[in-house]
C-alpha atoms as a PDB file:
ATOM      1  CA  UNK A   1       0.000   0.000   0.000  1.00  0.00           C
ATOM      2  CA  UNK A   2       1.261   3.413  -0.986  1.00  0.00           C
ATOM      3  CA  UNK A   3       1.543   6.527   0.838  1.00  0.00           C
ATOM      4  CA  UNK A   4      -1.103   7.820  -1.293  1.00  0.00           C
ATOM      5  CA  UNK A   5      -3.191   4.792  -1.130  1.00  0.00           C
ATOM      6  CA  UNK A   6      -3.110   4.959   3.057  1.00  0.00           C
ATOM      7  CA  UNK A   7      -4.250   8.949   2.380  1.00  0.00           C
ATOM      8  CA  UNK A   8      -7.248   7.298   0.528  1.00  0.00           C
ATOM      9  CA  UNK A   9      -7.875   5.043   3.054  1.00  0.00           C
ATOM     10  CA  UNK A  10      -7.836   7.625   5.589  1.00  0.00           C
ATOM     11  CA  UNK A  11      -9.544   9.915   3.858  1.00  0.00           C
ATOM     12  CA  UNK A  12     -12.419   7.386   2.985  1.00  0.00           C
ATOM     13  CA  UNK A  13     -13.207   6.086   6.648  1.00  0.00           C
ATOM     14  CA  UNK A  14     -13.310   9.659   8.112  1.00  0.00           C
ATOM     15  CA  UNK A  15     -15.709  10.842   6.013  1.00  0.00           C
ATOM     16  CA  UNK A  16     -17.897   7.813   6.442  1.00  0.00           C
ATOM     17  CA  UNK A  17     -17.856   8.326  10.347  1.00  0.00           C
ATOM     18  CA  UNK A  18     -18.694  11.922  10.225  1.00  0.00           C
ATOM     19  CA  UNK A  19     -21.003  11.385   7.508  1.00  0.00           C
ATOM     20  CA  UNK A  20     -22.538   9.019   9.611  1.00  0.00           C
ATOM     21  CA  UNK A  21     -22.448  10.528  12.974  1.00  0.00           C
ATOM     22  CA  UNK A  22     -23.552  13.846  11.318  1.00  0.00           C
ATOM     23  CA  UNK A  23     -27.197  11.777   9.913  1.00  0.00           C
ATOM     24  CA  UNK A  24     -27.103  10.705  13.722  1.00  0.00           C
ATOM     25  CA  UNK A  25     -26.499  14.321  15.001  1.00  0.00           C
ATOM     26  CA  UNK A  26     -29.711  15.776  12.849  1.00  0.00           C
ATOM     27  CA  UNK A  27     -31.700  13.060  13.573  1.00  0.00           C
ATOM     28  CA  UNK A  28     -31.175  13.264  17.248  1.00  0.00           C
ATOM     29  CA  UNK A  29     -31.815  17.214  17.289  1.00  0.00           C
ATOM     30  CA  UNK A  30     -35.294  16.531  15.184  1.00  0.00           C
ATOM     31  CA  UNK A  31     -36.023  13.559  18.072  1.00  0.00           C
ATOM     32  CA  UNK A  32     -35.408  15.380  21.261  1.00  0.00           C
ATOM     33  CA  UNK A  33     -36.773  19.552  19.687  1.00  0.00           C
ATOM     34  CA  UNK A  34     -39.285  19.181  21.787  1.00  0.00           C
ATOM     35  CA  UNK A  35     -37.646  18.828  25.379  1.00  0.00           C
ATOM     36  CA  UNK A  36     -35.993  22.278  26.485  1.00  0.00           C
ATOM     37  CA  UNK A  37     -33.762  20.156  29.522  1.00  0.00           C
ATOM     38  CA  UNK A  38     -30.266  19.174  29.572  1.00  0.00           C
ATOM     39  CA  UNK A  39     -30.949  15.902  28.480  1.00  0.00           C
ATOM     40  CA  UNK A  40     -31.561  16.831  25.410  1.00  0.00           C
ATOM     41  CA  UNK A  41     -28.034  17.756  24.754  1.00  0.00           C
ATOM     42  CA  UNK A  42     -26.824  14.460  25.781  1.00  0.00           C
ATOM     43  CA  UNK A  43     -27.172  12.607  22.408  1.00  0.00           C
ATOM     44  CA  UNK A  44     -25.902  14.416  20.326  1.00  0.00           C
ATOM     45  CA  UNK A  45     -22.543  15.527  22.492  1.00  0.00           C
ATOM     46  CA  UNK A  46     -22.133  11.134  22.608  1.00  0.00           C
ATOM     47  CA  UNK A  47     -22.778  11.431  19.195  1.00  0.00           C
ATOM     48  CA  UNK A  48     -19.884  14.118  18.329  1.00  0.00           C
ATOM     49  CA  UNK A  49     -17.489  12.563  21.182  1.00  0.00           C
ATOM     50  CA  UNK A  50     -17.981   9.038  19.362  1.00  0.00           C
ATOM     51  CA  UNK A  51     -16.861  10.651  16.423  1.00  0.00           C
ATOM     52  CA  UNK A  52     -14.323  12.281  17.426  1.00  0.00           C
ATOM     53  CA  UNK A  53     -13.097   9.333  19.452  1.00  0.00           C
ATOM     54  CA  UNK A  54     -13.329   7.095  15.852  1.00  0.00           C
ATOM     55  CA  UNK A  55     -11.519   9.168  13.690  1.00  0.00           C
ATOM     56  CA  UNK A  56      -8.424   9.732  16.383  1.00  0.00           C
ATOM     57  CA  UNK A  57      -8.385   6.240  16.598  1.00  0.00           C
ATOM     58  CA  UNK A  58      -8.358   5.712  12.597  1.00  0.00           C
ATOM     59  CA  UNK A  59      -5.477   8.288  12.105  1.00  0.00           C
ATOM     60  CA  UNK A  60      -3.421   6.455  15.053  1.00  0.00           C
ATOM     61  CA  UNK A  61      -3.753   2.823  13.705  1.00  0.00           C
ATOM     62  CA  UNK A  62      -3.253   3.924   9.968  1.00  0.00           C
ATOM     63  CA  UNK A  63      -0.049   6.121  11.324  1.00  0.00           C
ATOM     64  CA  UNK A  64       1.475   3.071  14.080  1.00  0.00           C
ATOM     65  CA  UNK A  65       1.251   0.647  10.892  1.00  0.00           C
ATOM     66  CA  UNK A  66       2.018   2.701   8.057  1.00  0.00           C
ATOM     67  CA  UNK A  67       5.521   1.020   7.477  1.00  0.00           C
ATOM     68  CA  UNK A  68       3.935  -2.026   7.861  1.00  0.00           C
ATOM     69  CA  UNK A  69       1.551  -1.846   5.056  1.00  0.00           C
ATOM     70  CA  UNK A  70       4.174   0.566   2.852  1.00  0.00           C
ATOM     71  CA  UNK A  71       6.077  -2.388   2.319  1.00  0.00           C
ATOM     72  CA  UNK A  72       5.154  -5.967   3.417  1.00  0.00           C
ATOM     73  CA  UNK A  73       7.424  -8.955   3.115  1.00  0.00           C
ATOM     74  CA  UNK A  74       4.917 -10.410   0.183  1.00  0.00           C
ATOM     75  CA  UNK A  75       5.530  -7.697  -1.587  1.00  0.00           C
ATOM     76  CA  UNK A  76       9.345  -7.802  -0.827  1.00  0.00           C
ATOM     77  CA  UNK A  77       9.413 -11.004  -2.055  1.00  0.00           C
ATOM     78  CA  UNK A  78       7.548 -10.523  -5.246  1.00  0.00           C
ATOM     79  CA  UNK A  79       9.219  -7.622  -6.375  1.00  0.00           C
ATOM     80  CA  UNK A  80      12.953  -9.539  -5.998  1.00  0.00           C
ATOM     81  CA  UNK A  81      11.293 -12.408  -7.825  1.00  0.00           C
ATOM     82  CA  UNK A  82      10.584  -9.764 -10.730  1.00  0.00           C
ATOM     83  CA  UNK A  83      13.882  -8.171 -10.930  1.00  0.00           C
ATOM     84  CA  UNK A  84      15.634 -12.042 -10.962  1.00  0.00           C
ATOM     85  CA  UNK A  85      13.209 -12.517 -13.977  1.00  0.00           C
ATOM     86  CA  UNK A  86      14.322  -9.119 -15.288  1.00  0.00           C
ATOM     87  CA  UNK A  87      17.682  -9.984 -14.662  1.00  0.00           C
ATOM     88  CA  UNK A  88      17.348 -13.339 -16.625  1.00  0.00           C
ATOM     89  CA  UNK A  89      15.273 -11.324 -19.248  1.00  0.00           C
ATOM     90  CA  UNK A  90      18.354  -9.095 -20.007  1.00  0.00           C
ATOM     91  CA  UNK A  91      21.045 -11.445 -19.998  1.00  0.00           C
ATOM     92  CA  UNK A  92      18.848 -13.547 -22.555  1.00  0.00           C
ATOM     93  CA  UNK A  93      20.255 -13.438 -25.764  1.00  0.00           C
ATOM     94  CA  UNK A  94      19.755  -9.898 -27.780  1.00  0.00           C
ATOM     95  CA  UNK A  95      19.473 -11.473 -31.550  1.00  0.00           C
ATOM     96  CA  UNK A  96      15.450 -11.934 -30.661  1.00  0.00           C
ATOM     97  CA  UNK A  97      15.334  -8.796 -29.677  1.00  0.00           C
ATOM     98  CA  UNK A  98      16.934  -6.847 -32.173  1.00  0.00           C
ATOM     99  CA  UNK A  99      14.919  -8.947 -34.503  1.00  0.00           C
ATOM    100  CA  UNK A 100      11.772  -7.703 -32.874  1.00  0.00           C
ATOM    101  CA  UNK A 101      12.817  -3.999 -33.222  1.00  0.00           C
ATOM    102  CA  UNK A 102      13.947  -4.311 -36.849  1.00  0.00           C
ATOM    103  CA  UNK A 103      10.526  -6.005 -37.727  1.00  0.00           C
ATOM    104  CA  UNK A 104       8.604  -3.169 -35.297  1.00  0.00           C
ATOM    105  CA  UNK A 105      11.024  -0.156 -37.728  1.00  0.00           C
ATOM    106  CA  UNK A 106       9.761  -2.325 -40.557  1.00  0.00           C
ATOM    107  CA  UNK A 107       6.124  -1.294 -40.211  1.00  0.00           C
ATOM    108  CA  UNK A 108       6.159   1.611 -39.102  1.00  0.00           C
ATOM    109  CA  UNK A 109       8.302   2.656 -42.271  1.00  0.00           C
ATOM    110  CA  UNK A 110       5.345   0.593 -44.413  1.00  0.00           C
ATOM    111  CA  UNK A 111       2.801   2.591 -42.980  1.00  0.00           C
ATOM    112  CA  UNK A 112       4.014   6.177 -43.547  1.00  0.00           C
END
């Protein structure tokens, strides 16, 4: 997972908490319009302090593991395996090659 990718991730579950907690909020505010005590505040403060609480917690797990998920040892492991085959690729003999770019010069001169 990339740096950019995490941001995404981030980005994504905070605005689906406050989006939620924000339906929540209204919802709670239309419930309790008619009581004029302090209970009526109650709600939606939980409400808010949930949300708060959520998204604190979201930016400290996605910030404790971020070199974790930057680079895990899968995708350590993959990306030697690709430069052995890249590796093997280059030391392959060139005559295909050249063969292939010769052909590809071939038609594209044909078609101008």
């Amino acid at each position: 997972m990339t740096i950019s990718t995490q941001r995404d991730v981030r980005v994504t579950i905070i605005s689906r908490i406050w989006a939620y907690a924000t339906v929540m909020f209204l919802i709670s505010i239309l419930l309790n319009s008619q009581g004029q005590d302090r209970k009526v505040l109650f709600l939606p403060a939980i409400i808010v302090l949930g949300a708060v609480t959520s998204t604190i917690i979201v930016l400290r797990k996605l910030r404790d593991h971020r070199h974790e998920t930057l680079f895990p040892s899968e995708t350590l492991e993959e990306l030697k395996q690709r430069i052995g085959n890249l590796e093997a690729i280059a030391a392959s003999d060139t005559r295909h090659w050249d063969h292939s770019l010769k052909q590809l010069e071939q038609t594209t001169l044909d078609r101008s």
